[in-house]
N, C-alpha and C. Protein backbone atom coordinates (compact mmCIF):
# COMPACT_ATOMS: atom_id res chain seq x y z
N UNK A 1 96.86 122.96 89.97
CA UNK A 1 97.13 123.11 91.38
C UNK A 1 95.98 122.49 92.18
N UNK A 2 95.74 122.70 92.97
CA UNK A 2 94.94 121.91 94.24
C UNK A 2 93.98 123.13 95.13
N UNK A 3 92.71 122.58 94.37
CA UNK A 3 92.01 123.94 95.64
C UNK A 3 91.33 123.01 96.46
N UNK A 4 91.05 124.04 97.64
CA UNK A 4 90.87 123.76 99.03
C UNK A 4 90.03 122.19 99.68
N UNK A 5 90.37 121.14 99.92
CA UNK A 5 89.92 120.03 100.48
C UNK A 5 89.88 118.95 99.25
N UNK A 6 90.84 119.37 98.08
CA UNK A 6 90.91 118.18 96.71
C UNK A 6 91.93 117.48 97.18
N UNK A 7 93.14 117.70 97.72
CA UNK A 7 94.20 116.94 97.93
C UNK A 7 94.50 115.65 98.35
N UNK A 8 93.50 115.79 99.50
CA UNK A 8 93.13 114.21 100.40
C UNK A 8 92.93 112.72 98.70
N UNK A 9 92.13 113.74 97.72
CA UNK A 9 91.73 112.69 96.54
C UNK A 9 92.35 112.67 95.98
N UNK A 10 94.04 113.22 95.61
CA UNK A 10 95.13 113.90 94.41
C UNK A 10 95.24 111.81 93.96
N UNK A 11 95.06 112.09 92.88
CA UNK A 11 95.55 110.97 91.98
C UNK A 11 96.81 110.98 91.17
N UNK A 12 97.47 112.18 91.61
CA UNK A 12 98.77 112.82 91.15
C UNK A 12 99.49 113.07 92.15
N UNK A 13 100.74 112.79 92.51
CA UNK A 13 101.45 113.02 93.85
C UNK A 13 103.09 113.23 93.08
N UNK A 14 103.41 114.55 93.42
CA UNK A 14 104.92 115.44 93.26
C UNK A 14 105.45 115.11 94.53
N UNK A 15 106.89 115.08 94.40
CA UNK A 15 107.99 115.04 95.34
C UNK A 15 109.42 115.95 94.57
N UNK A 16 109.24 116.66 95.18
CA UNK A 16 110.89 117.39 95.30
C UNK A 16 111.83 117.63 96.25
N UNK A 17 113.20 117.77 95.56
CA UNK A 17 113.93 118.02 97.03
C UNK A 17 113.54 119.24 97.65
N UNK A 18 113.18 119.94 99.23
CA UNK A 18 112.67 120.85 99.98
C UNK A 18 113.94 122.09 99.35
N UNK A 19 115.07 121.14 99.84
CA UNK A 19 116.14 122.71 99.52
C UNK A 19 117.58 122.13 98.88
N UNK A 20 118.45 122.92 97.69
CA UNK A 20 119.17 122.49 97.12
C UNK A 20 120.11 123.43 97.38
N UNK A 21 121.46 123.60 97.68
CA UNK A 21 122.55 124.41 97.40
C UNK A 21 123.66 124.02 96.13
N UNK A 22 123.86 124.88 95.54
CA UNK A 22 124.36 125.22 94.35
C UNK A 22 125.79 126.13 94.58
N UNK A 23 127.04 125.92 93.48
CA UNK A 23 128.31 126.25 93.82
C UNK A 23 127.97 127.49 92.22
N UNK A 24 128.28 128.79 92.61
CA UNK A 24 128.67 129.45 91.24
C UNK A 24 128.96 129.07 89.91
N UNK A 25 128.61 128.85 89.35
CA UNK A 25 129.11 128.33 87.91
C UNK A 25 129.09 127.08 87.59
N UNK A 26 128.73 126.04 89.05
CA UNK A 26 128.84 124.73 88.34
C UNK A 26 127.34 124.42 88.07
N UNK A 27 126.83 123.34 87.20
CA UNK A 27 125.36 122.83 86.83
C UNK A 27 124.93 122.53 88.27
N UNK A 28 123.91 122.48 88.64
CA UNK A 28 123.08 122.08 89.62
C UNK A 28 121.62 121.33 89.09
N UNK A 29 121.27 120.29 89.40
CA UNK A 29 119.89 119.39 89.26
C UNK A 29 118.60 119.93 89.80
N UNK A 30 117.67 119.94 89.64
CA UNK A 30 116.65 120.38 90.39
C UNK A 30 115.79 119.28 90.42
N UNK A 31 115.72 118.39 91.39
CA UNK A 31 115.18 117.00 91.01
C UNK A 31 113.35 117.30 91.33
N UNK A 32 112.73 116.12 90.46
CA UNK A 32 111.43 116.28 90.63
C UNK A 32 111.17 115.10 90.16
N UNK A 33 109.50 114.40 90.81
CA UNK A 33 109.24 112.86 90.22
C UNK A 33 108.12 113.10 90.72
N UNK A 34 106.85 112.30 89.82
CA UNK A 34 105.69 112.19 90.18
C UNK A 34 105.24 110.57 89.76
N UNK A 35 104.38 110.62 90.55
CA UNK A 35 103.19 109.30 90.56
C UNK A 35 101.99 109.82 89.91
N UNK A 36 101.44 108.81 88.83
CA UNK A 36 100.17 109.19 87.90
C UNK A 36 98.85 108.05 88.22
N UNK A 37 98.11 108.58 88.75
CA UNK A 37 97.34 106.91 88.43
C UNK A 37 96.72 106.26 87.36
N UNK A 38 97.26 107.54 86.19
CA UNK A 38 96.54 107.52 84.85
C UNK A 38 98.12 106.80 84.00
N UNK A 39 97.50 106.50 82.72
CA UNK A 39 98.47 106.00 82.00
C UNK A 39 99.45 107.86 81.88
N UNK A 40 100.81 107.21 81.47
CA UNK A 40 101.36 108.51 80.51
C UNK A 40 100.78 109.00 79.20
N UNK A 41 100.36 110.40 78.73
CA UNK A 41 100.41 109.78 77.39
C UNK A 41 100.64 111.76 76.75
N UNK A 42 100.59 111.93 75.66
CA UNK A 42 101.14 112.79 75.06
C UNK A 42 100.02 114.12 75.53
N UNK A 43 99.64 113.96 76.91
CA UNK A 43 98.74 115.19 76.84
C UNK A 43 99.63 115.81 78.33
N UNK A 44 100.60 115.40 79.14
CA UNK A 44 101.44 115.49 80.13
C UNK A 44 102.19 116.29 80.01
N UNK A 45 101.95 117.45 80.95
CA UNK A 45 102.43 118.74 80.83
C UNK A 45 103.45 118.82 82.28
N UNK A 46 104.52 119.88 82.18
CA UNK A 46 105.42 119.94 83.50
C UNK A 46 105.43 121.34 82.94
N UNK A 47 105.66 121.90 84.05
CA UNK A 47 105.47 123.50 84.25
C UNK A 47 106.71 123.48 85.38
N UNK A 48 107.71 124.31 85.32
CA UNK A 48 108.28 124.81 86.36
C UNK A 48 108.37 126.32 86.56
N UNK A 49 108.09 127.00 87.45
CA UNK A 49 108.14 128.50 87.62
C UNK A 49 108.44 128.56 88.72
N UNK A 50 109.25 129.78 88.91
CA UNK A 50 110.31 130.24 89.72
C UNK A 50 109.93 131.90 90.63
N UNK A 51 110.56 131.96 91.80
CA UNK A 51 109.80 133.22 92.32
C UNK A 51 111.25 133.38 93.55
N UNK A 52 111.59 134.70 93.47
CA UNK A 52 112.85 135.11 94.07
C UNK A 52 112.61 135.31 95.56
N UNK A 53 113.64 135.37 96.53
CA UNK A 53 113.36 135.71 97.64
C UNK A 53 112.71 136.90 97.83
N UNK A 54 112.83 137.78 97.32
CA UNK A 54 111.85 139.00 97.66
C UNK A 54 110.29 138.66 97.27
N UNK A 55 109.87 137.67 96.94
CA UNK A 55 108.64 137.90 96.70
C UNK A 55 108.16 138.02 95.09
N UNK A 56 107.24 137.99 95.24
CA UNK A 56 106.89 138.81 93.54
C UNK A 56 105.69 137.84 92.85
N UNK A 57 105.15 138.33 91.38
CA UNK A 57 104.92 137.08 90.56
C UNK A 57 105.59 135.54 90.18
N UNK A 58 105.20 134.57 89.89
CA UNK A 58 105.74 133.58 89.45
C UNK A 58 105.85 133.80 88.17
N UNK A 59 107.26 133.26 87.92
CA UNK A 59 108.02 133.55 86.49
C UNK A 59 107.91 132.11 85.95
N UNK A 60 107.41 131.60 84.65
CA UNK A 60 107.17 130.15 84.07
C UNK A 60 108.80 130.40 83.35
N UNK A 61 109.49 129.27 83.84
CA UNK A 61 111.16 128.91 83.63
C UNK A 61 110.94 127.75 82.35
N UNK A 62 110.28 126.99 82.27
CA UNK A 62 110.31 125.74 81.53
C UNK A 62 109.22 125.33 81.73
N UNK A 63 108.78 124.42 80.38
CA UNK A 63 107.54 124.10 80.05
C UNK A 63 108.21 122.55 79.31
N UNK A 64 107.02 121.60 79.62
CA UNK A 64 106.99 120.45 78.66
C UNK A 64 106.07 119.89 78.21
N UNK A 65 105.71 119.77 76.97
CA UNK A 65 104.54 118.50 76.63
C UNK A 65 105.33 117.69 75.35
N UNK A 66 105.71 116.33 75.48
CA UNK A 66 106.04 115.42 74.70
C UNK A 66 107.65 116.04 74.33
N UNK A 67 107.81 117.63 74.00
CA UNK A 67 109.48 117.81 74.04
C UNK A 67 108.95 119.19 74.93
N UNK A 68 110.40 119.57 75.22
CA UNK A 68 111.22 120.31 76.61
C UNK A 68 111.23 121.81 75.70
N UNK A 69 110.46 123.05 76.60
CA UNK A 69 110.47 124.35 75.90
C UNK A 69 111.00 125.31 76.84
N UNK A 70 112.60 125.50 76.59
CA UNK A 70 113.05 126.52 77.73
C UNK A 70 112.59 127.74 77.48
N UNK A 71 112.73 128.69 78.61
CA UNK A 71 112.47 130.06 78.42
C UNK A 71 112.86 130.75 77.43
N UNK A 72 112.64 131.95 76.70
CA UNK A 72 113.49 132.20 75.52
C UNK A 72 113.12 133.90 75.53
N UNK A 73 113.55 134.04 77.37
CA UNK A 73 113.19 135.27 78.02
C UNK A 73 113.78 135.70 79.46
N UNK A 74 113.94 136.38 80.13
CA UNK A 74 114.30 136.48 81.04
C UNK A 74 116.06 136.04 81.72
N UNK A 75 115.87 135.90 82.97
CA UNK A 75 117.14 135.55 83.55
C UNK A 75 117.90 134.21 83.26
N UNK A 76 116.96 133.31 83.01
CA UNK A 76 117.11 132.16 83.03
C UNK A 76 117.24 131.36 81.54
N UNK A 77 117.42 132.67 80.71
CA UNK A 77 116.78 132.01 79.25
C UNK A 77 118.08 131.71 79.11
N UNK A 78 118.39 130.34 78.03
CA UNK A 78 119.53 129.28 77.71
C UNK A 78 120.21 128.80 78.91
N UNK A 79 119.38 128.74 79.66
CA UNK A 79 120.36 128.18 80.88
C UNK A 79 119.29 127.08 81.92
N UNK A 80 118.06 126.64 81.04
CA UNK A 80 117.61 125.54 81.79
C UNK A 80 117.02 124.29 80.69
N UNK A 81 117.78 123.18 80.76
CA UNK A 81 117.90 122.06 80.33
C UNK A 81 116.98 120.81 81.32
N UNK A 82 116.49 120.09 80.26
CA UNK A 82 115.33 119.21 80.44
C UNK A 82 116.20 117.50 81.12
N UNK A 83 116.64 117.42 82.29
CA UNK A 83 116.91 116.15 82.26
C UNK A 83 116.24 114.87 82.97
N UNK A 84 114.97 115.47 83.00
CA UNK A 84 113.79 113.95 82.92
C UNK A 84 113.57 113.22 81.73
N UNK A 85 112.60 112.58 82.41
CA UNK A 85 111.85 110.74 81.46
C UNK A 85 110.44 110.32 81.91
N UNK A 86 109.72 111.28 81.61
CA UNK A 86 107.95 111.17 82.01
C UNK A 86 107.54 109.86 81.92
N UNK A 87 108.20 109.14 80.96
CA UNK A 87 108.05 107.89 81.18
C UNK A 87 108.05 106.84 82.22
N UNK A 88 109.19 106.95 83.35
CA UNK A 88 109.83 107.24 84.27
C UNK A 88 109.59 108.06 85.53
N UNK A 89 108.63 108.88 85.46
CA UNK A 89 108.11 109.69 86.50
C UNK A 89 108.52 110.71 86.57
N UNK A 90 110.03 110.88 85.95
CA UNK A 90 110.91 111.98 86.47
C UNK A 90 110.92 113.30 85.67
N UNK A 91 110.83 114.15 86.27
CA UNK A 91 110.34 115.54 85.77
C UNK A 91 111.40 116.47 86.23
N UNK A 92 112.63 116.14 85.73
CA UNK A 92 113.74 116.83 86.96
C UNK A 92 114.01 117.98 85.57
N UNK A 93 114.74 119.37 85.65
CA UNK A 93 115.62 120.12 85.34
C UNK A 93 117.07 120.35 85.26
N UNK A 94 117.59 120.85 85.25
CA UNK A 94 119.24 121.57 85.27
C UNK A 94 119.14 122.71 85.00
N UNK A 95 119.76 123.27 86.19
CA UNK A 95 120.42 125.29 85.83
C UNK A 95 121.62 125.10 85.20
N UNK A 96 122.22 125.22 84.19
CA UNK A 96 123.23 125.73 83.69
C UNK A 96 124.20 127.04 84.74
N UNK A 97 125.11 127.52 85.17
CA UNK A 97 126.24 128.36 85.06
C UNK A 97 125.19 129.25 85.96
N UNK A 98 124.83 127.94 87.47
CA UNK A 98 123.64 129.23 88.00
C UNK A 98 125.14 130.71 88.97
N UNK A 99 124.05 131.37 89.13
CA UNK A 99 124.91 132.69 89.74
C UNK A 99 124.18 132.90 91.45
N UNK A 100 124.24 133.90 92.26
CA UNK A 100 124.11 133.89 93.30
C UNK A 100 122.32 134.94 93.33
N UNK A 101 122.56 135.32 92.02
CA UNK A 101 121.04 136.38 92.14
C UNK A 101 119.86 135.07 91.65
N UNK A 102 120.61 133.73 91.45
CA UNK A 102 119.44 132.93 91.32
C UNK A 102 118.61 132.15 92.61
N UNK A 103 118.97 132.69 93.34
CA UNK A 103 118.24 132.08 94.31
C UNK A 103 116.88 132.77 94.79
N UNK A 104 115.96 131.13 94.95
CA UNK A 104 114.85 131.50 95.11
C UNK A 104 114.23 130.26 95.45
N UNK A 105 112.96 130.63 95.33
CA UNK A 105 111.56 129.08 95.29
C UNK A 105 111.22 128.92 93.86
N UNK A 106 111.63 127.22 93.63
CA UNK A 106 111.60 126.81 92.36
C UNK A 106 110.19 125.65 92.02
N UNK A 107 109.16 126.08 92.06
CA UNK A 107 107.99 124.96 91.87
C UNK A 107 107.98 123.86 90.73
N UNK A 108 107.93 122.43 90.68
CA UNK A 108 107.30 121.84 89.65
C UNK A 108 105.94 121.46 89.46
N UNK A 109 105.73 121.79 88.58
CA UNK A 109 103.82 121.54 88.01
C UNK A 109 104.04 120.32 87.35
N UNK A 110 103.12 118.94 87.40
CA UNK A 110 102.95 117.84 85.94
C UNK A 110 101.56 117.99 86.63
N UNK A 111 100.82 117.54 85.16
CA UNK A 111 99.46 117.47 84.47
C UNK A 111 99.64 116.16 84.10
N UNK A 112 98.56 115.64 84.07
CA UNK A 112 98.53 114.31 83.16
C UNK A 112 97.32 113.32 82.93
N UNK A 113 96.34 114.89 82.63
CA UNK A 113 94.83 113.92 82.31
C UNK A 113 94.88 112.99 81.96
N UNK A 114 93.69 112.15 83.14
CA UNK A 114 92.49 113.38 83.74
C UNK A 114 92.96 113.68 84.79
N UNK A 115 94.01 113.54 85.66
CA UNK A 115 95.12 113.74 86.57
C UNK A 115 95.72 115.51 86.95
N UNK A 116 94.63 115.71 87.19
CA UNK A 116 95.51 117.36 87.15
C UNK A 116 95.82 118.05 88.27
N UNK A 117 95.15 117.31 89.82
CA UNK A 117 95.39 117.97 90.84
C UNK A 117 96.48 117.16 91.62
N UNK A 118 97.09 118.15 92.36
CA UNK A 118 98.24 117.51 93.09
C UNK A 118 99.02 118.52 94.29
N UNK A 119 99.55 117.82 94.69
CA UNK A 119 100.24 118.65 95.82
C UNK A 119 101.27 119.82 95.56
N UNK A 120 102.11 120.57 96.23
CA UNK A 120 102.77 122.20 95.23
C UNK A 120 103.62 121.78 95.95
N UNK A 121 104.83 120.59 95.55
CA UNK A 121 106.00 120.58 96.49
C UNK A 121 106.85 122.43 96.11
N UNK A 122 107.59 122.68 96.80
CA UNK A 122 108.34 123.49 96.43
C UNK A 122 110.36 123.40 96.98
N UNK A 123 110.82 123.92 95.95
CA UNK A 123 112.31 123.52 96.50
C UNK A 123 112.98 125.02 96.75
N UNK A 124 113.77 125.15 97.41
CA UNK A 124 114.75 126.50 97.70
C UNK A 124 115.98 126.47 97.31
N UNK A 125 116.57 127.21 96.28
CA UNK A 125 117.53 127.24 95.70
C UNK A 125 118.66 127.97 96.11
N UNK A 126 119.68 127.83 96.96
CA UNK A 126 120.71 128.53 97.71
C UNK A 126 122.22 128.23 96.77
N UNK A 127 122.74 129.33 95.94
CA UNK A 127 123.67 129.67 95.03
C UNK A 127 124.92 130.11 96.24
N UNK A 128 126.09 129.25 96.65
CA UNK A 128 127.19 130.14 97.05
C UNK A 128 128.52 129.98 96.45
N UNK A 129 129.19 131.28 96.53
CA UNK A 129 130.42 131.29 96.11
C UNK A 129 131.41 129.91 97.08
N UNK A 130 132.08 128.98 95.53
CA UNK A 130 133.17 128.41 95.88
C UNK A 130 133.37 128.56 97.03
N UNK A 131 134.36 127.27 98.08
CA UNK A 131 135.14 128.19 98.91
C UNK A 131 135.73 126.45 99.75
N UNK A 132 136.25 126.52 100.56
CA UNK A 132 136.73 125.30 101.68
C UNK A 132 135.43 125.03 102.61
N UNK A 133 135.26 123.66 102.13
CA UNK A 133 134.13 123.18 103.32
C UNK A 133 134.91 121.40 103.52
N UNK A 134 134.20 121.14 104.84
CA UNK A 134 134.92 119.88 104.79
C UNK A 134 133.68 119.27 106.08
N UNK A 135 133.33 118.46 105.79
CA UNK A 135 132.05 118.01 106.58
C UNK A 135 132.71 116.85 107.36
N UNK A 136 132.26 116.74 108.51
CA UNK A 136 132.91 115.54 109.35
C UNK A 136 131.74 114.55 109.50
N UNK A 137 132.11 113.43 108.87
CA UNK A 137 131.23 112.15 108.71
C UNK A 137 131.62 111.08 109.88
N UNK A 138 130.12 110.21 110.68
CA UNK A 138 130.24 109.56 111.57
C UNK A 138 131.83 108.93 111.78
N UNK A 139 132.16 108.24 110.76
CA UNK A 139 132.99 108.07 110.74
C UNK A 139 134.25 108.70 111.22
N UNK A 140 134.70 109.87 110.47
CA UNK A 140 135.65 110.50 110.59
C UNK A 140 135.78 111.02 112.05
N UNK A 141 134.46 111.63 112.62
CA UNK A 141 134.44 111.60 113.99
C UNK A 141 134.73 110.71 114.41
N UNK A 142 134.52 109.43 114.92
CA UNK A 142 134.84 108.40 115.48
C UNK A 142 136.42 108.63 115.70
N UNK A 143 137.03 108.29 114.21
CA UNK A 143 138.68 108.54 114.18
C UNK A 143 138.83 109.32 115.29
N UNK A 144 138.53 110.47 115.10
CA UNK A 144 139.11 111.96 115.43
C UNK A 144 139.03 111.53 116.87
N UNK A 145 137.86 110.90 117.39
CA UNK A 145 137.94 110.44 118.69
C UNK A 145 139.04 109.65 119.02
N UNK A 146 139.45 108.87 118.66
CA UNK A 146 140.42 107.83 119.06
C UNK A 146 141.63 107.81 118.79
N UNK A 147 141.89 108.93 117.67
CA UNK A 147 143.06 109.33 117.16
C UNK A 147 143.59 110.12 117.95
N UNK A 148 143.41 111.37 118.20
CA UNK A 148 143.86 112.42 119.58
C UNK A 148 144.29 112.04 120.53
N UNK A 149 143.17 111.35 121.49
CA UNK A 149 143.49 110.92 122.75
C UNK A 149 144.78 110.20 123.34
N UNK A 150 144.46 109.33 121.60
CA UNK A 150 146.09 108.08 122.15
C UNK A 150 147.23 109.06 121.52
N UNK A 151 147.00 110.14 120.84
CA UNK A 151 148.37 110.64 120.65
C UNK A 151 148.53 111.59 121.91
N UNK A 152 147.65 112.19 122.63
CA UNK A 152 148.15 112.73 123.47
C UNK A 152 148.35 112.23 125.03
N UNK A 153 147.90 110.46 124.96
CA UNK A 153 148.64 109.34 125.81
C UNK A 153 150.10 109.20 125.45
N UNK A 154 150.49 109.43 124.69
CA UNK A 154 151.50 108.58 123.45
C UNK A 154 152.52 109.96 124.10
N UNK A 155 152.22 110.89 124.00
CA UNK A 155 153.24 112.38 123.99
C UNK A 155 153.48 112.16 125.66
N UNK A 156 152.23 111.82 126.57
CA UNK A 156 152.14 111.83 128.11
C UNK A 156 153.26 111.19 128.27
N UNK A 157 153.24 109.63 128.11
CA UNK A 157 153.99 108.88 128.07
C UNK A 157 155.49 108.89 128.07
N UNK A 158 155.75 109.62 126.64
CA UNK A 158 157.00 109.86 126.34
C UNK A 158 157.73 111.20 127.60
N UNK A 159 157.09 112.12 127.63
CA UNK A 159 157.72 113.32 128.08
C UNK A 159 157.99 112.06 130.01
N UNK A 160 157.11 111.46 130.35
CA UNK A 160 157.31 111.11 131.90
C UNK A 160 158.02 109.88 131.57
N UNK A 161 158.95 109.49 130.56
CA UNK A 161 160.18 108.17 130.15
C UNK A 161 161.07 109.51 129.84
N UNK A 162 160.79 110.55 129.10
CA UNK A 162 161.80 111.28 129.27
C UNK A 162 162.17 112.04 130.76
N UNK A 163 161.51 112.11 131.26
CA UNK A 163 161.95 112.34 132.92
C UNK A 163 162.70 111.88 133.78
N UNK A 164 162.36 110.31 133.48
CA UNK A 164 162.79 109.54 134.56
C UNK A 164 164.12 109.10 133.89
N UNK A 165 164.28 109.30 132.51
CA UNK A 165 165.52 108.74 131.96
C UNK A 165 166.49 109.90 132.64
N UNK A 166 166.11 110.90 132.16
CA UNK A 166 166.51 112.49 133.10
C UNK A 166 167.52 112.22 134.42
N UNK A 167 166.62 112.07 135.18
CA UNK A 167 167.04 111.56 136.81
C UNK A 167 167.48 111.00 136.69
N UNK A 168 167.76 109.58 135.76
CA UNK A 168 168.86 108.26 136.09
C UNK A 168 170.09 109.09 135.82
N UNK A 169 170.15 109.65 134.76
CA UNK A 169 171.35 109.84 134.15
C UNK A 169 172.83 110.73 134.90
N UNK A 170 171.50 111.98 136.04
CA UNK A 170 172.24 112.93 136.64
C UNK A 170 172.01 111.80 137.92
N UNK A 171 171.87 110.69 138.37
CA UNK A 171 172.46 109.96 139.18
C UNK A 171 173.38 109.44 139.28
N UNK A 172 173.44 109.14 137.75
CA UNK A 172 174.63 107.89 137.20
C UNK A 172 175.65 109.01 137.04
N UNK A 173 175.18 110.16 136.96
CA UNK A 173 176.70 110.90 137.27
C UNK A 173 176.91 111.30 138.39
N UNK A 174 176.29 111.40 139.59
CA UNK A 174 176.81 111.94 140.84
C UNK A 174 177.33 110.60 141.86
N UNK A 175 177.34 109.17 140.48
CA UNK A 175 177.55 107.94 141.52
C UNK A 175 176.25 107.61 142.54
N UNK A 176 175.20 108.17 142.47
CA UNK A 176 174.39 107.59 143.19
C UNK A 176 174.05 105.96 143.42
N UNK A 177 174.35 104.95 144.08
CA UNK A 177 173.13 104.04 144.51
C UNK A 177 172.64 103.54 145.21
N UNK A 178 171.59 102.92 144.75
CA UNK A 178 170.42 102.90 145.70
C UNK A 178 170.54 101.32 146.94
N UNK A 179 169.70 102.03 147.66
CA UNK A 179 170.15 100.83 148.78
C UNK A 179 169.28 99.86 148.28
N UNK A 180 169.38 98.20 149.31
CA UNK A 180 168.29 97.44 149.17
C UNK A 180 167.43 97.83 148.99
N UNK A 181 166.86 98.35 150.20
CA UNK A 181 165.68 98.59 151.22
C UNK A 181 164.94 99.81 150.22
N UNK A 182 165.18 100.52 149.06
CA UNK A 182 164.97 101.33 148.61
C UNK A 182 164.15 100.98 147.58
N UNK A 183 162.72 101.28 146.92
CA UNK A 183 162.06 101.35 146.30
C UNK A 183 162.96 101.67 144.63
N UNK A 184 162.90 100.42 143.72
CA UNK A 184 163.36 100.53 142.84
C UNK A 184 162.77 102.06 141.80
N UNK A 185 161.33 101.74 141.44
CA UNK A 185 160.90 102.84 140.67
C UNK A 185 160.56 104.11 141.40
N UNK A 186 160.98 105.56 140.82
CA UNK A 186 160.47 106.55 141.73
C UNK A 186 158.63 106.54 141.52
N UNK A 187 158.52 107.61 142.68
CA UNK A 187 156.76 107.35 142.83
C UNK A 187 156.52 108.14 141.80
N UNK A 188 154.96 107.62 141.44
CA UNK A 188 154.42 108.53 140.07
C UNK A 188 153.57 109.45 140.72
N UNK A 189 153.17 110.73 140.16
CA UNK A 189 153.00 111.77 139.88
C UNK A 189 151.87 111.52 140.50
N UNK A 190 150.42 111.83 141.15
CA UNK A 190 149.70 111.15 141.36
C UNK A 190 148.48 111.93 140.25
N UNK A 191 149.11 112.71 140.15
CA UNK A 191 148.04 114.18 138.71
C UNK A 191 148.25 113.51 137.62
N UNK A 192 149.58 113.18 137.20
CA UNK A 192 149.83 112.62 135.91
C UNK A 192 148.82 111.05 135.25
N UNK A 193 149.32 110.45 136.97
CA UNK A 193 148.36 109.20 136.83
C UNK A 193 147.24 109.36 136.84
N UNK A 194 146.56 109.82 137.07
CA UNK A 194 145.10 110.58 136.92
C UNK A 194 144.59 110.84 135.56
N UNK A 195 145.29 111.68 135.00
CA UNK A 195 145.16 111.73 133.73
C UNK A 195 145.11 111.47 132.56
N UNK A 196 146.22 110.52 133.01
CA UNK A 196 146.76 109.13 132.06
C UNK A 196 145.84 108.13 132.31
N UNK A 197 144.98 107.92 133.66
CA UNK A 197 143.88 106.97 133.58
C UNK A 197 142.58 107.58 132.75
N UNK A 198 142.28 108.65 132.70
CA UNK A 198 141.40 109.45 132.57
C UNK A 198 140.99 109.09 130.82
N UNK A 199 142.10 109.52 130.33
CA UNK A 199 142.49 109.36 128.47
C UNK A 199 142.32 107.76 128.37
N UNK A 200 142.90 107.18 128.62
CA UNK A 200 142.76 105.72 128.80
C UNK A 200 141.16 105.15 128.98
N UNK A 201 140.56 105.42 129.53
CA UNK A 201 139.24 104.84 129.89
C UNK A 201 138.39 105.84 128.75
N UNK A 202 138.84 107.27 128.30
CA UNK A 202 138.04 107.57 127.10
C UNK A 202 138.18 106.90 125.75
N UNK A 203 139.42 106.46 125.51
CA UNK A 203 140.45 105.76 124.85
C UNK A 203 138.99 104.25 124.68
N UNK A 204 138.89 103.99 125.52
CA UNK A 204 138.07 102.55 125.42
C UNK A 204 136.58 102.64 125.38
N UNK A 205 136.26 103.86 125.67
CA UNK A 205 134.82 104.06 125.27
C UNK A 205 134.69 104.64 124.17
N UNK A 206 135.63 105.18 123.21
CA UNK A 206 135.36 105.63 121.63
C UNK A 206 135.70 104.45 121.33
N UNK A 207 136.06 103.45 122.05
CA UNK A 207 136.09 102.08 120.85
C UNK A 207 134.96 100.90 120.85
């Protein structure tokens, strides 16, 4: 770990993801990667230990030097798998069949004399039950913008052609017609037109 004013000199630099959410039962990654300024070599240790939302001691989950030593204890025992390549930088994990009491702060440790100090990224592990999610991407917003509007131009439209078809029809049955001098189309609505300009000019700024 890193005591007080070594860090600025860390010749070892960790990166993890800050926070991960996890679905009941399915595998989840716990990614991790470091920078060495030393060669790799068979003295490169990864430590991951784990500590629950309430607080508490740190629990050592997995250990590595040259091969991968899961726990063979606790909550977590047969259920954390090695899927890094130190070679590679990558120092990542897998929870197996995590559950909802696994959530917590998940630390990775690498060593890699003479390389031993380094920064304490830490990640947060959020377990939820299955369920319907549906995320709206720039994209799909966009649609959603431009899609609506003209359908509810499109409905405007129709219902004020169904109107006016309306009126012809109970004309054309009372024999009505119209003089010269008489304004062929009836006047529009002046609310409707309003509105219908309104959608229209949003209509062209989502595009």
């Amino acid at each position: 770990l890193v005591p007080p004013g070594v860090c600025n000199a860390c010749a070892l630099e960790i990166r993890a993801s800050p926070k991960v959410q996890a679905v009941v039962g399915e595998q989840v990654a716990l990614k991790c990667t470091f920078k060495s300024s030393s060669p790799i070599s068979d003295r490169l240790t990864v430590d991951w230990t784990y500590r629950p939302p309430s607080g508490g001691p740190m629990e050592t989950i997995f250990h590595y030097q040259s091969v991968p030593y899961s726990t063979a204890v606790g909550k977590f025992k047969d259920r954390i798998s090695w899927i890094g390549n130190v070679a590679q930088g990558d120092a990542s994990i897998a929870l197996q069949s995590p559950v909802m009491s696994d959530n917590g702060t998940f630390i990775c440790s690498v060593k890699n004399p003479p390389d031993v100090y380094h920064n304490i990224p830490q990640t947060t592990l959020t377990v939820m039950e299955r369920g319907f999610s549906f995320q709206l991407t720039s994209t799909t917003l966009l649609a959603l913008s431009v899609f609506i509007p003209s359908i509810i131009v499109a409905v405007l439209l129709l219902v004020r052609m169904g109107r006016k078809f309306a009126v012809l029809k109970e004309k054309k049955k009372t024999g009505y017609k119209k003089s010269s001098i008489e304004v062929s189309d009836e006047p529009e609505d002046p609310e409707t037109s309003r509105w219908l300009g309104k959608l229209r000019d949003w209509c062209l700024n989502c595009v």
